[in-house]
PDB file of N, CA and C in Angstrom:
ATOM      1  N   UNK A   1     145.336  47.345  75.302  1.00  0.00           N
ATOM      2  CA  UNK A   1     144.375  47.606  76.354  1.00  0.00           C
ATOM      3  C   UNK A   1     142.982  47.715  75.721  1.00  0.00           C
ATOM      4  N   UNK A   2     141.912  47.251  76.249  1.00  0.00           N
ATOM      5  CA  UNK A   2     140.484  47.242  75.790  1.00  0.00           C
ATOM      6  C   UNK A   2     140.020  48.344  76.285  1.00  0.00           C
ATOM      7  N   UNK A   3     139.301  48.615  75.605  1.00  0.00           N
ATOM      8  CA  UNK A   3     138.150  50.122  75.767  1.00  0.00           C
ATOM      9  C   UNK A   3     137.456  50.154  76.655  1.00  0.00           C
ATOM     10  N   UNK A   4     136.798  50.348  76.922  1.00  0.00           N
ATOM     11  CA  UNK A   4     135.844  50.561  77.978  1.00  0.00           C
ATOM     12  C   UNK A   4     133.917  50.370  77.399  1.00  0.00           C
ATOM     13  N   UNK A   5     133.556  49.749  78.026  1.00  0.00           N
ATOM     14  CA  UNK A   5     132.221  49.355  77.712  1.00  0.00           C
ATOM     15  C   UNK A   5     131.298  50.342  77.388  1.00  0.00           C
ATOM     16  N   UNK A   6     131.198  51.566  77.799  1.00  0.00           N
ATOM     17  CA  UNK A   6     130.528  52.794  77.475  1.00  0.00           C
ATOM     18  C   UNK A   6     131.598  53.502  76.159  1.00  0.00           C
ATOM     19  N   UNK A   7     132.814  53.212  76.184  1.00  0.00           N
ATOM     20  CA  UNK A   7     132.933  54.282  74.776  1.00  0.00           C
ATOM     21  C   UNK A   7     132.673  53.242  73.804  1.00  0.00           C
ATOM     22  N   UNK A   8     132.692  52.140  73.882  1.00  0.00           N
ATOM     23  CA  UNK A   8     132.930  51.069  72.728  1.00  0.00           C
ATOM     24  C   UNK A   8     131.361  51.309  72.504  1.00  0.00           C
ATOM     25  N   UNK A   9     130.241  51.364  73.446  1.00  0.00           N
ATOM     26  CA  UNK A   9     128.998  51.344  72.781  1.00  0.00           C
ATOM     27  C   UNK A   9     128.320  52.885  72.158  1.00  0.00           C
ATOM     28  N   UNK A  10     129.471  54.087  72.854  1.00  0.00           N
ATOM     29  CA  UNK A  10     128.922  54.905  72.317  1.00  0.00           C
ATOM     30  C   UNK A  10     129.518  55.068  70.791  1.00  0.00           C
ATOM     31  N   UNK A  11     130.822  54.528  70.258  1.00  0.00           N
ATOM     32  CA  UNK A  11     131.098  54.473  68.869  1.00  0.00           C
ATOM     33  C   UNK A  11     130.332  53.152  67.948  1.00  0.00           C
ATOM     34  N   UNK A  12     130.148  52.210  68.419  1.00  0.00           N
ATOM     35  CA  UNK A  12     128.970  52.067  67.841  1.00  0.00           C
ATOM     36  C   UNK A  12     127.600  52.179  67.658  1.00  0.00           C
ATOM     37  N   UNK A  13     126.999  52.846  68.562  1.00  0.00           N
ATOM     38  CA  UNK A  13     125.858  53.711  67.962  1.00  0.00           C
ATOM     39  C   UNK A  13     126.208  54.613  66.786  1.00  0.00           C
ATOM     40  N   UNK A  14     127.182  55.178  66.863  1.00  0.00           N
ATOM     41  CA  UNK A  14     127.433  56.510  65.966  1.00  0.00           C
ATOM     42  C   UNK A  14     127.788  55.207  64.553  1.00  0.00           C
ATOM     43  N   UNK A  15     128.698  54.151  64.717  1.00  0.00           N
ATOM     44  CA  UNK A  15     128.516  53.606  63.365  1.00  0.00           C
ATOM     45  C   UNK A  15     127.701  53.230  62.476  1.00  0.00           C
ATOM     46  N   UNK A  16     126.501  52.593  63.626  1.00  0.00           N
ATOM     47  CA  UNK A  16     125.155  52.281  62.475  1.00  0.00           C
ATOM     48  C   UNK A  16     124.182  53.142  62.373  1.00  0.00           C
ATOM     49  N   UNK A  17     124.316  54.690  62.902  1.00  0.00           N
ATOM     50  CA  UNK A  17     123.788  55.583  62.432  1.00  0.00           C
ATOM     51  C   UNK A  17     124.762  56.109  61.399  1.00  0.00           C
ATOM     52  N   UNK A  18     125.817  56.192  61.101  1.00  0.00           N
ATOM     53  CA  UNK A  18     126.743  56.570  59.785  1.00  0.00           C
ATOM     54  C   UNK A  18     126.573  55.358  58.599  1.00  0.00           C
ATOM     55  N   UNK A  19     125.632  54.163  59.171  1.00  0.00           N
ATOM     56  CA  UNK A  19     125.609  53.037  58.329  1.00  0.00           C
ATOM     57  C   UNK A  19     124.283  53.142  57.651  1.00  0.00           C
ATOM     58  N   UNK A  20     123.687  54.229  58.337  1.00  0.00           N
ATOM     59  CA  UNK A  20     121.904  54.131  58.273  1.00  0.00           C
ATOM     60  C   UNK A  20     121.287  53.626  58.407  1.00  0.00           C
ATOM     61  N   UNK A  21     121.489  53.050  59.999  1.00  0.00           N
ATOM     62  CA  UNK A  21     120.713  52.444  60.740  1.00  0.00           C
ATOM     63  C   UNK A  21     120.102  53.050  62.014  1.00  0.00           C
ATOM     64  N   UNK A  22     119.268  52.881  62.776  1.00  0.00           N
ATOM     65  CA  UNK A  22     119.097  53.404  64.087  1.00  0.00           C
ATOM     66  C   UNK A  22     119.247  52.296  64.780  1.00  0.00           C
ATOM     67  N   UNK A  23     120.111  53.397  65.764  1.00  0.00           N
ATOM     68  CA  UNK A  23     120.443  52.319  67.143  1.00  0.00           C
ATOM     69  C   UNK A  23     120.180  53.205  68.119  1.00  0.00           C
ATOM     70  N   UNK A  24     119.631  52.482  69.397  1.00  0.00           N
ATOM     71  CA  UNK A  24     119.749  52.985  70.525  1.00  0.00           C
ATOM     72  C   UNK A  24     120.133  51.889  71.910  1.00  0.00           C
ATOM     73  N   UNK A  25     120.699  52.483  73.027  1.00  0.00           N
ATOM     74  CA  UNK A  25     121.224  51.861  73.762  1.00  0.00           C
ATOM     75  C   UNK A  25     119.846  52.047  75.021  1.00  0.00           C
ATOM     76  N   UNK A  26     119.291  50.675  75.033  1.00  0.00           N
ATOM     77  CA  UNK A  26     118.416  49.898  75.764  1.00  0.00           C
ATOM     78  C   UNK A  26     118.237  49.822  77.003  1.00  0.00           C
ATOM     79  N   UNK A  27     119.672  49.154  77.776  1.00  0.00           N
ATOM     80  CA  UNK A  27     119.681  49.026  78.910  1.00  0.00           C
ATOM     81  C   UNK A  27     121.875  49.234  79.358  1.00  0.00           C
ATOM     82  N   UNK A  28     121.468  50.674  80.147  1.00  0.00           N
ATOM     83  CA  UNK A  28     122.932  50.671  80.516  1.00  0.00           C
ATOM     84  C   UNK A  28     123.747  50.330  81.532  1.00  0.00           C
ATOM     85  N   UNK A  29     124.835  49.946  80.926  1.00  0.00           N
ATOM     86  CA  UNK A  29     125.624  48.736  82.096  1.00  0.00           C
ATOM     87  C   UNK A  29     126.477  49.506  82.843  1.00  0.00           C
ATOM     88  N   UNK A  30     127.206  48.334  82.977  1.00  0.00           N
ATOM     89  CA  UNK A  30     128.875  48.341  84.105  1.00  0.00           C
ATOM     90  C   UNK A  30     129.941  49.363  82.738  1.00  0.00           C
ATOM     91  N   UNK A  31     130.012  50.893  82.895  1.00  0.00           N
ATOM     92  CA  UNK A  31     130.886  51.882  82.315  1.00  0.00           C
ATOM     93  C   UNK A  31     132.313  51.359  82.110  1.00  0.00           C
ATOM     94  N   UNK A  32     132.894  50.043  83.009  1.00  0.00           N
ATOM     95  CA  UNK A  32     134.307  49.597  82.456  1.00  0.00           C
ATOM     96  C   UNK A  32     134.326  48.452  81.785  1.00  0.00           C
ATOM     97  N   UNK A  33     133.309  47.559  81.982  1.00  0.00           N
ATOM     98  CA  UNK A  33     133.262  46.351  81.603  1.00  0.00           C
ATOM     99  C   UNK A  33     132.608  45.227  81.567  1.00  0.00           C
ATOM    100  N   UNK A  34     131.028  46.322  81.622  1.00  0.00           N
ATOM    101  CA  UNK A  34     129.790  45.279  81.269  1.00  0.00           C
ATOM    102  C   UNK A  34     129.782  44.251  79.905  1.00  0.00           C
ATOM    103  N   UNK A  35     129.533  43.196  80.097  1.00  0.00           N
ATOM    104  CA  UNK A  35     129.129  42.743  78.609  1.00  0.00           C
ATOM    105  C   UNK A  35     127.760  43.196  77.760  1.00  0.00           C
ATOM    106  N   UNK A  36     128.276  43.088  76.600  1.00  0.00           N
ATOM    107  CA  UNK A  36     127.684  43.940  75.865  1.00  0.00           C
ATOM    108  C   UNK A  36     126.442  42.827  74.715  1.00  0.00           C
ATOM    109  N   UNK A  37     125.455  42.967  75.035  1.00  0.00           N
ATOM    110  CA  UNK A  37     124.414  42.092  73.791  1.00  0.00           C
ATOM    111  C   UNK A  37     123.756  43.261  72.683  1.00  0.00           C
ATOM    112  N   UNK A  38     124.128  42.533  71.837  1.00  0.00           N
ATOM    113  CA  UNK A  38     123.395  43.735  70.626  1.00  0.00           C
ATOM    114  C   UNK A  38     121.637  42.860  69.769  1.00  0.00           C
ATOM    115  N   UNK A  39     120.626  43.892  69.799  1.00  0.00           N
ATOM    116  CA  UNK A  39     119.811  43.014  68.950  1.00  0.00           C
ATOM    117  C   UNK A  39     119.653  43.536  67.910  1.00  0.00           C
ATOM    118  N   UNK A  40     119.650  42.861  66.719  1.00  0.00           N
ATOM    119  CA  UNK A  40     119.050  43.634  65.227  1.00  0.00           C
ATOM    120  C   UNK A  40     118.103  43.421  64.783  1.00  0.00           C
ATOM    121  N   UNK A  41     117.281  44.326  65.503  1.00  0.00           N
ATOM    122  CA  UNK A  41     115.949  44.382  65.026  1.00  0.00           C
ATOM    123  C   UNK A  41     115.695  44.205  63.141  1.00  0.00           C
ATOM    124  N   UNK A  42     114.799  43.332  63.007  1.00  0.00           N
ATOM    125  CA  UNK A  42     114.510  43.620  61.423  1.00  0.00           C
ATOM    126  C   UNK A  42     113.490  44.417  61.272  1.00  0.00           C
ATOM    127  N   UNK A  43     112.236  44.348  62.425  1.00  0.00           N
ATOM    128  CA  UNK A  43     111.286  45.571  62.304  1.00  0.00           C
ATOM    129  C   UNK A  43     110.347  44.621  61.466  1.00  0.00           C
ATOM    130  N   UNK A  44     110.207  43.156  61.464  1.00  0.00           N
ATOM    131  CA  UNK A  44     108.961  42.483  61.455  1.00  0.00           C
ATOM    132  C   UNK A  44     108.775  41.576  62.016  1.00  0.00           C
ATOM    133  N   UNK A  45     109.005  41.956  63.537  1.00  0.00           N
ATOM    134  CA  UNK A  45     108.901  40.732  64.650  1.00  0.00           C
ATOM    135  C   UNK A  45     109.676  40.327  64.924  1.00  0.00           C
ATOM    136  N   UNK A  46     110.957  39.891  64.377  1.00  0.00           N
ATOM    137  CA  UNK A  46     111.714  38.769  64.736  1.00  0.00           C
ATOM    138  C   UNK A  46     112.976  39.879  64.663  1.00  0.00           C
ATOM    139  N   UNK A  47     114.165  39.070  65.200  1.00  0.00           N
ATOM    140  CA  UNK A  47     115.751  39.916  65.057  1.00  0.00           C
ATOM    141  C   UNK A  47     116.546  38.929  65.024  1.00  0.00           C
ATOM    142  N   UNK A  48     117.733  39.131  65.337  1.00  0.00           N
ATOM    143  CA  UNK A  48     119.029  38.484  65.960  1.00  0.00           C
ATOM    144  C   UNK A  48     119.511  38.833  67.280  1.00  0.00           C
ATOM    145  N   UNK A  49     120.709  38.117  67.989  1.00  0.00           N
ATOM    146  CA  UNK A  49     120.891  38.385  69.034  1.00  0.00           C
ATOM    147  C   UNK A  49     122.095  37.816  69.246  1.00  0.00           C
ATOM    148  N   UNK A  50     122.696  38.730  69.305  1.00  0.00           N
ATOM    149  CA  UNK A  50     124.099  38.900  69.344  1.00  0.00           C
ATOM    150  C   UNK A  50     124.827  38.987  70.683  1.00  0.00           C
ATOM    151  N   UNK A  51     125.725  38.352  71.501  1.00  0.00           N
ATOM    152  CA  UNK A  51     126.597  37.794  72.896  1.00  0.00           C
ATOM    153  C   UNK A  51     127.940  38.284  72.760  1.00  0.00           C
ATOM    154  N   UNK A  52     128.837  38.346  73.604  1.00  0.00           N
ATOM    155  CA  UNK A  52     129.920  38.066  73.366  1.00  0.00           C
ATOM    156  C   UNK A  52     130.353  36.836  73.165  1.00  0.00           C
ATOM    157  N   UNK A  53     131.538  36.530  72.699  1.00  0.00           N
ATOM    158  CA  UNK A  53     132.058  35.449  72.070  1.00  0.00           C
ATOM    159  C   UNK A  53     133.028  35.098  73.215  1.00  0.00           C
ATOM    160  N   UNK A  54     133.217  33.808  73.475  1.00  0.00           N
ATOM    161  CA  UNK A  54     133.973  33.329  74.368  1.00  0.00           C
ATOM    162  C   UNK A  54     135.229  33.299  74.185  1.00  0.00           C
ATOM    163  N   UNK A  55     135.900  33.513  75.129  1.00  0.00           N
ATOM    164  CA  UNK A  55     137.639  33.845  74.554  1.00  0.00           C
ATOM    165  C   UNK A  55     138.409  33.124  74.367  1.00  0.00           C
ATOM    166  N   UNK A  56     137.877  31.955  74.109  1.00  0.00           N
ATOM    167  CA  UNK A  56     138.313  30.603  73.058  1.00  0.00           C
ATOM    168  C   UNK A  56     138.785  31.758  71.614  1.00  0.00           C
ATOM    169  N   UNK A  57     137.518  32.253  71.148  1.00  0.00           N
ATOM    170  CA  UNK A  57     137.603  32.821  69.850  1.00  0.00           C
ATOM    171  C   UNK A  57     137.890  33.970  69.360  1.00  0.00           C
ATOM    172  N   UNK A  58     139.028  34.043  70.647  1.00  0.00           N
ATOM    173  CA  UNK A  58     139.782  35.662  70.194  1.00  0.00           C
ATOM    174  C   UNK A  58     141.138  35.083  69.661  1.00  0.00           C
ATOM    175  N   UNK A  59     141.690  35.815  68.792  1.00  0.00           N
ATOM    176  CA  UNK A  59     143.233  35.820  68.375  1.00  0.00           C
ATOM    177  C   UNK A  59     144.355  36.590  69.151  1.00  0.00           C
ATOM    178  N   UNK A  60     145.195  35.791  69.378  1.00  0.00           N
ATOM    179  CA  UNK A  60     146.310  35.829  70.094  1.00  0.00           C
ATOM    180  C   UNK A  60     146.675  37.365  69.481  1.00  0.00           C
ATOM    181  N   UNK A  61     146.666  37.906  68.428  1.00  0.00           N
ATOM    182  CA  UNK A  61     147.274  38.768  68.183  1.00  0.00           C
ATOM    183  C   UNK A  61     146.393  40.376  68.274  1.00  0.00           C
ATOM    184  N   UNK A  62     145.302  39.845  68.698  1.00  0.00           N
ATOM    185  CA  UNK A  62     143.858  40.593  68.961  1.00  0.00           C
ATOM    186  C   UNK A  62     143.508  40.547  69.969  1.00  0.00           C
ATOM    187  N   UNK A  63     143.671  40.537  71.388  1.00  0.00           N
ATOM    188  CA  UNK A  63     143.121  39.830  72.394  1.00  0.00           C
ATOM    189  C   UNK A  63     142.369  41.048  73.213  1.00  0.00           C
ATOM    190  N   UNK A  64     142.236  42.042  73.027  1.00  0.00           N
ATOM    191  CA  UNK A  64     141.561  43.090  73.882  1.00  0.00           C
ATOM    192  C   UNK A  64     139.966  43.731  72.811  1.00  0.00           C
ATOM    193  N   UNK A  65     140.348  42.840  71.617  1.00  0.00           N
ATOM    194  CA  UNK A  65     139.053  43.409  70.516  1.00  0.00           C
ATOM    195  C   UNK A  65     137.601  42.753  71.417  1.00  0.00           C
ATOM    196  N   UNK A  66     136.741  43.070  70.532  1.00  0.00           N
ATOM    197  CA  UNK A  66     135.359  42.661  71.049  1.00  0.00           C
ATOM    198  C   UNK A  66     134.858  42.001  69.982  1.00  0.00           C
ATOM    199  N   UNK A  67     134.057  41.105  70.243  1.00  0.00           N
ATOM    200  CA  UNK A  67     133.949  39.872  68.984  1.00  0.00           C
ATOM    201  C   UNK A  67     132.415  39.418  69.650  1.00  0.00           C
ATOM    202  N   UNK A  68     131.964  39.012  68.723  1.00  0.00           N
ATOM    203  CA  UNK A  68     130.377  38.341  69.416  1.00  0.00           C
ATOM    204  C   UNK A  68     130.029  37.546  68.359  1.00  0.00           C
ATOM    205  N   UNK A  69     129.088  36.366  68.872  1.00  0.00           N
ATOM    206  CA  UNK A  69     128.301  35.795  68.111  1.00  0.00           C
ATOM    207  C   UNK A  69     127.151  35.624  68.433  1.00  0.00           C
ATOM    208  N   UNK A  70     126.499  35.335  67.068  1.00  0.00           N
ATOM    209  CA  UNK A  70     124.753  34.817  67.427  1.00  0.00           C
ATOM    210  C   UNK A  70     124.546  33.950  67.686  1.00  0.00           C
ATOM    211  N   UNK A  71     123.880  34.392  69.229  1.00  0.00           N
ATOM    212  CA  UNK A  71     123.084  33.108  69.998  1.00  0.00           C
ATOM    213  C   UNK A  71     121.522  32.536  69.286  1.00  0.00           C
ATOM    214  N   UNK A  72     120.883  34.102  69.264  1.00  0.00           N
ATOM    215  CA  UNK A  72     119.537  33.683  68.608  1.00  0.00           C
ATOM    216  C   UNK A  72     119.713  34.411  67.204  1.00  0.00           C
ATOM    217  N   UNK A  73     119.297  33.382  66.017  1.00  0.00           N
ATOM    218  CA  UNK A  73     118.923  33.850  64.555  1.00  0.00           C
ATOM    219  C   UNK A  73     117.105  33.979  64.419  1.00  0.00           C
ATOM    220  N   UNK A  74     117.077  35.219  64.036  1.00  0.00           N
ATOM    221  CA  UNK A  74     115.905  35.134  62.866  1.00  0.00           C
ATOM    222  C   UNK A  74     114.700  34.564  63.859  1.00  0.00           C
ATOM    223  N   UNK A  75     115.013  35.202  65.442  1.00  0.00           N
ATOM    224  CA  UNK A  75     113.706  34.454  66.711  1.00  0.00           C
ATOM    225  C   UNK A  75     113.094  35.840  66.829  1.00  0.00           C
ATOM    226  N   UNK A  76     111.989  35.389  67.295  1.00  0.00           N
ATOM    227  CA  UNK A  76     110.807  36.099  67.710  1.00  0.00           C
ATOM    228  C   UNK A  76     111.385  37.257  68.869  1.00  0.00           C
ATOM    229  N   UNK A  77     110.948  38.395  68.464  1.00  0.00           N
ATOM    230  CA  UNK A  77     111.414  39.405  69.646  1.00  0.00           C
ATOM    231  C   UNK A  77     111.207  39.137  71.183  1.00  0.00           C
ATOM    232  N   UNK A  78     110.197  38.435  71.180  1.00  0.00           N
ATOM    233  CA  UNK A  78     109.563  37.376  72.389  1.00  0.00           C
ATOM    234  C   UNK A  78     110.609  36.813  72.905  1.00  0.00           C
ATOM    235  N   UNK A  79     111.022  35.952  72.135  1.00  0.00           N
ATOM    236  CA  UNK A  79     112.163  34.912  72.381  1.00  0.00           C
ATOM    237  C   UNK A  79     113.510  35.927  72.742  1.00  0.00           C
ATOM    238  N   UNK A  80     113.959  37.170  71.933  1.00  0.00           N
ATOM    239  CA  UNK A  80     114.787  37.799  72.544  1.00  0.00           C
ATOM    240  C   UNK A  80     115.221  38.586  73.476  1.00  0.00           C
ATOM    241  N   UNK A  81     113.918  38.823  73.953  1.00  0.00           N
ATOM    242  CA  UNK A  81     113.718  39.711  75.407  1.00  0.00           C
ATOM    243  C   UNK A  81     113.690  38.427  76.503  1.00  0.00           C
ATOM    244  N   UNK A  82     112.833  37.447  76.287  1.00  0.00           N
ATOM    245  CA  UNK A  82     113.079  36.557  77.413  1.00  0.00           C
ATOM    246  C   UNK A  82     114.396  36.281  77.886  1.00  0.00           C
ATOM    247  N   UNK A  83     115.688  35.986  76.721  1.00  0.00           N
ATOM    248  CA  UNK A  83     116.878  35.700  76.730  1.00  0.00           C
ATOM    249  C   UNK A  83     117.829  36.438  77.384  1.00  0.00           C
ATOM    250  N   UNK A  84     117.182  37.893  77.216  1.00  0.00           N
ATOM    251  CA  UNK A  84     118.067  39.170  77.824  1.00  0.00           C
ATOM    252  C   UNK A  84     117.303  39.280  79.041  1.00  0.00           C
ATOM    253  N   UNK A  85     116.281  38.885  80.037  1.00  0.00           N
ATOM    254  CA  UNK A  85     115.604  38.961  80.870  1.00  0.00           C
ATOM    255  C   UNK A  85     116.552  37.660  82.140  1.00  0.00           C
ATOM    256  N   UNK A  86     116.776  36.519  81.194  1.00  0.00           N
ATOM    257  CA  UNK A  86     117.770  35.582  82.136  1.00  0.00           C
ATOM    258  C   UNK A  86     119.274  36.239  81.730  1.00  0.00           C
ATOM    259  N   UNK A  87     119.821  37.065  80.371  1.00  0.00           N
ATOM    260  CA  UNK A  87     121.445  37.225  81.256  1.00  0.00           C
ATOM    261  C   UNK A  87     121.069  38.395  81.935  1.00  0.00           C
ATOM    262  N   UNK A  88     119.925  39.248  82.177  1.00  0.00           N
ATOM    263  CA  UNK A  88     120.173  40.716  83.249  1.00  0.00           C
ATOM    264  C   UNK A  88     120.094  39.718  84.697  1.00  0.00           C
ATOM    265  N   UNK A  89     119.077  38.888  85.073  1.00  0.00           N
ATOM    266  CA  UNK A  89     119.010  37.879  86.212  1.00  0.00           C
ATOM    267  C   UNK A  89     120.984  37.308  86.555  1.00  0.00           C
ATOM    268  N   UNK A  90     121.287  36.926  85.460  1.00  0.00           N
ATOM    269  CA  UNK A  90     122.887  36.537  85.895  1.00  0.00           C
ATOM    270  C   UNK A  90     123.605  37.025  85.606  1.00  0.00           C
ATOM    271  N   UNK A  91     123.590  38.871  85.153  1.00  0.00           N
ATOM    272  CA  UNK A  91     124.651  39.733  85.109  1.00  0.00           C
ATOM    273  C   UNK A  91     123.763  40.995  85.046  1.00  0.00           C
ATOM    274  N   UNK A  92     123.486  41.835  86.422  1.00  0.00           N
ATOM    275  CA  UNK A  92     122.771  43.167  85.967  1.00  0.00           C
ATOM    276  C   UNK A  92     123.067  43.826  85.595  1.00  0.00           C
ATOM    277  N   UNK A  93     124.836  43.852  85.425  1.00  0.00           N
ATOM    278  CA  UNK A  93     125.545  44.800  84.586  1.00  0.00           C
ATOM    279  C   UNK A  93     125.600  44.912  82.983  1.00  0.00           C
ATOM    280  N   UNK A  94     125.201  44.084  82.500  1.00  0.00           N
ATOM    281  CA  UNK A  94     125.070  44.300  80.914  1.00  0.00           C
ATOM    282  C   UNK A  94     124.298  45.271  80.185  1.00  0.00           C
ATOM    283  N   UNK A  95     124.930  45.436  78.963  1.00  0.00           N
ATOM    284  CA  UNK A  95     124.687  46.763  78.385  1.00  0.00           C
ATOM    285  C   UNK A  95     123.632  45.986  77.179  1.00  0.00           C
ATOM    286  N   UNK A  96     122.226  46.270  76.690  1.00  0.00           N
ATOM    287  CA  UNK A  96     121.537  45.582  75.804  1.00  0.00           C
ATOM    288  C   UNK A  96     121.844  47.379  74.877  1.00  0.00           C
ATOM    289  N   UNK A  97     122.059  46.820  73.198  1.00  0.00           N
ATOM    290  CA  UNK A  97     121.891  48.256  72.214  1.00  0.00           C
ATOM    291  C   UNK A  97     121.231  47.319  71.321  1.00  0.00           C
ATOM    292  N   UNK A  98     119.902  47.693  70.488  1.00  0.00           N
ATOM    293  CA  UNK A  98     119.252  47.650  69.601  1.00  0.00           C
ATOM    294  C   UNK A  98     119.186  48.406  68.182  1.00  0.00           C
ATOM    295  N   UNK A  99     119.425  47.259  67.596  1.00  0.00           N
ATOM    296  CA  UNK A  99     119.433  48.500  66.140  1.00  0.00           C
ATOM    297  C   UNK A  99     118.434  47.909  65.449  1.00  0.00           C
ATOM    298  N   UNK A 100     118.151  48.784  64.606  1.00  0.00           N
ATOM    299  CA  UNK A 100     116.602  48.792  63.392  1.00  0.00           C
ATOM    300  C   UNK A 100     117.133  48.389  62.598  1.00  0.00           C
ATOM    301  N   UNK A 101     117.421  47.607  61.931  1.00  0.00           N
ATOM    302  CA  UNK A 101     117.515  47.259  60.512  1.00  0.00           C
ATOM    303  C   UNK A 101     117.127  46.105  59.438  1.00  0.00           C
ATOM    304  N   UNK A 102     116.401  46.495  58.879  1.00  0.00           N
ATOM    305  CA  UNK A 102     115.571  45.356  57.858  1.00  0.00           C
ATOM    306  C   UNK A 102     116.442  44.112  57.298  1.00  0.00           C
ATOM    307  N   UNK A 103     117.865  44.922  57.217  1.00  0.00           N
ATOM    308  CA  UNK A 103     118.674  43.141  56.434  1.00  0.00           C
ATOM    309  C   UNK A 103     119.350  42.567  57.092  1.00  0.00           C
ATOM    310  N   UNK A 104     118.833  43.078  58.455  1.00  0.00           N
ATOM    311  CA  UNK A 104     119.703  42.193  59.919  1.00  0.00           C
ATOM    312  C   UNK A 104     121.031  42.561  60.072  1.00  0.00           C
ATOM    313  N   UNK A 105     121.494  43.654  59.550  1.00  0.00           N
ATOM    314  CA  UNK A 105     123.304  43.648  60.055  1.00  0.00           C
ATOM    315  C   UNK A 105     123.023  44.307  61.287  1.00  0.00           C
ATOM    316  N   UNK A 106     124.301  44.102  61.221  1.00  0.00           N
ATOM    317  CA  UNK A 106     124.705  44.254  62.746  1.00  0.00           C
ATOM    318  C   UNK A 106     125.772  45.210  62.990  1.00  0.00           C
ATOM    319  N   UNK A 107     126.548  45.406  62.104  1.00  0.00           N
ATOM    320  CA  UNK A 107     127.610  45.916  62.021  1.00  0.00           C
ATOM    321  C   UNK A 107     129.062  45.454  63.187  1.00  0.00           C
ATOM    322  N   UNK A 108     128.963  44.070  63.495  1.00  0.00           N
ATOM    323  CA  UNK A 108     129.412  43.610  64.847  1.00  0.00           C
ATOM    324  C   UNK A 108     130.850  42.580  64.026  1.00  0.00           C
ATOM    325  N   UNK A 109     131.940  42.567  64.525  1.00  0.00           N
ATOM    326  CA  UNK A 109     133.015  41.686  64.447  1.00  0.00           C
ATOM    327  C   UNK A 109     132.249  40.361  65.052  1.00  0.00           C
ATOM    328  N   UNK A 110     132.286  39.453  63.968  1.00  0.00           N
ATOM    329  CA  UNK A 110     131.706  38.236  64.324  1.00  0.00           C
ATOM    330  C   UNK A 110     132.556  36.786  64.623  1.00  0.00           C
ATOM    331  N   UNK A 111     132.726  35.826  65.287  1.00  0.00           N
ATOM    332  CA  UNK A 111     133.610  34.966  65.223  1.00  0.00           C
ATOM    333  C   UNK A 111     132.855  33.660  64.238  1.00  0.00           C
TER     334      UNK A 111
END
């Protein structure tokens, strides 16, 4: 069974602050099963931007995990707010969490 969209984002906040990072949660969603976009801030303009992953790219033996990939690399914060401005337009339920971190992790299961 999958978690729930609010505890899954409140244990990762607490991870990339145990990672020494700051994160905070941006914009809050659907509590059972908003999708979830993460950005990693580098904190000189630009980030990443992180989606869920389509469930092509889950494993049969994994199928309730949470997995994401990057849509936008290494774009202009510009460019990443516009992006999250069209999926809130086609899903107002999504959850946006931002983290600070200079070497871009993410701390995110990636496909």
């Amino acid at each position: 069974m999958r978690v729930t969209s609010a505890l899954w984002v409140g244990a990762y906040v607490r991870r990339c602050f145990r990672e020494g990072a700051n994160a905070a949660v941006v914009k809050h969603g659907a509590e059972e099963a908003g999708a979830i976009f993460v950005i990693a801030d580098r904190l000189a303009g630009s980030g990443d931007l992180y989606a869920p992953a389509p469930q092509a790219a889950f494993d049969e033996a994994h199928p309730s995990d949470r997995r994401f990939q990057l849509v936008l690399g290494d774009a202009a914060m510009a460019e990443i707010n516009a992006r999250l401005e069209r999926e809130k337009k086609f899903d107002p339920d999504i959850w946006i969490v931002a983290v600070e971190d200079r070497d871009g992790r993410a701390f995110l299961d990636l496909v």
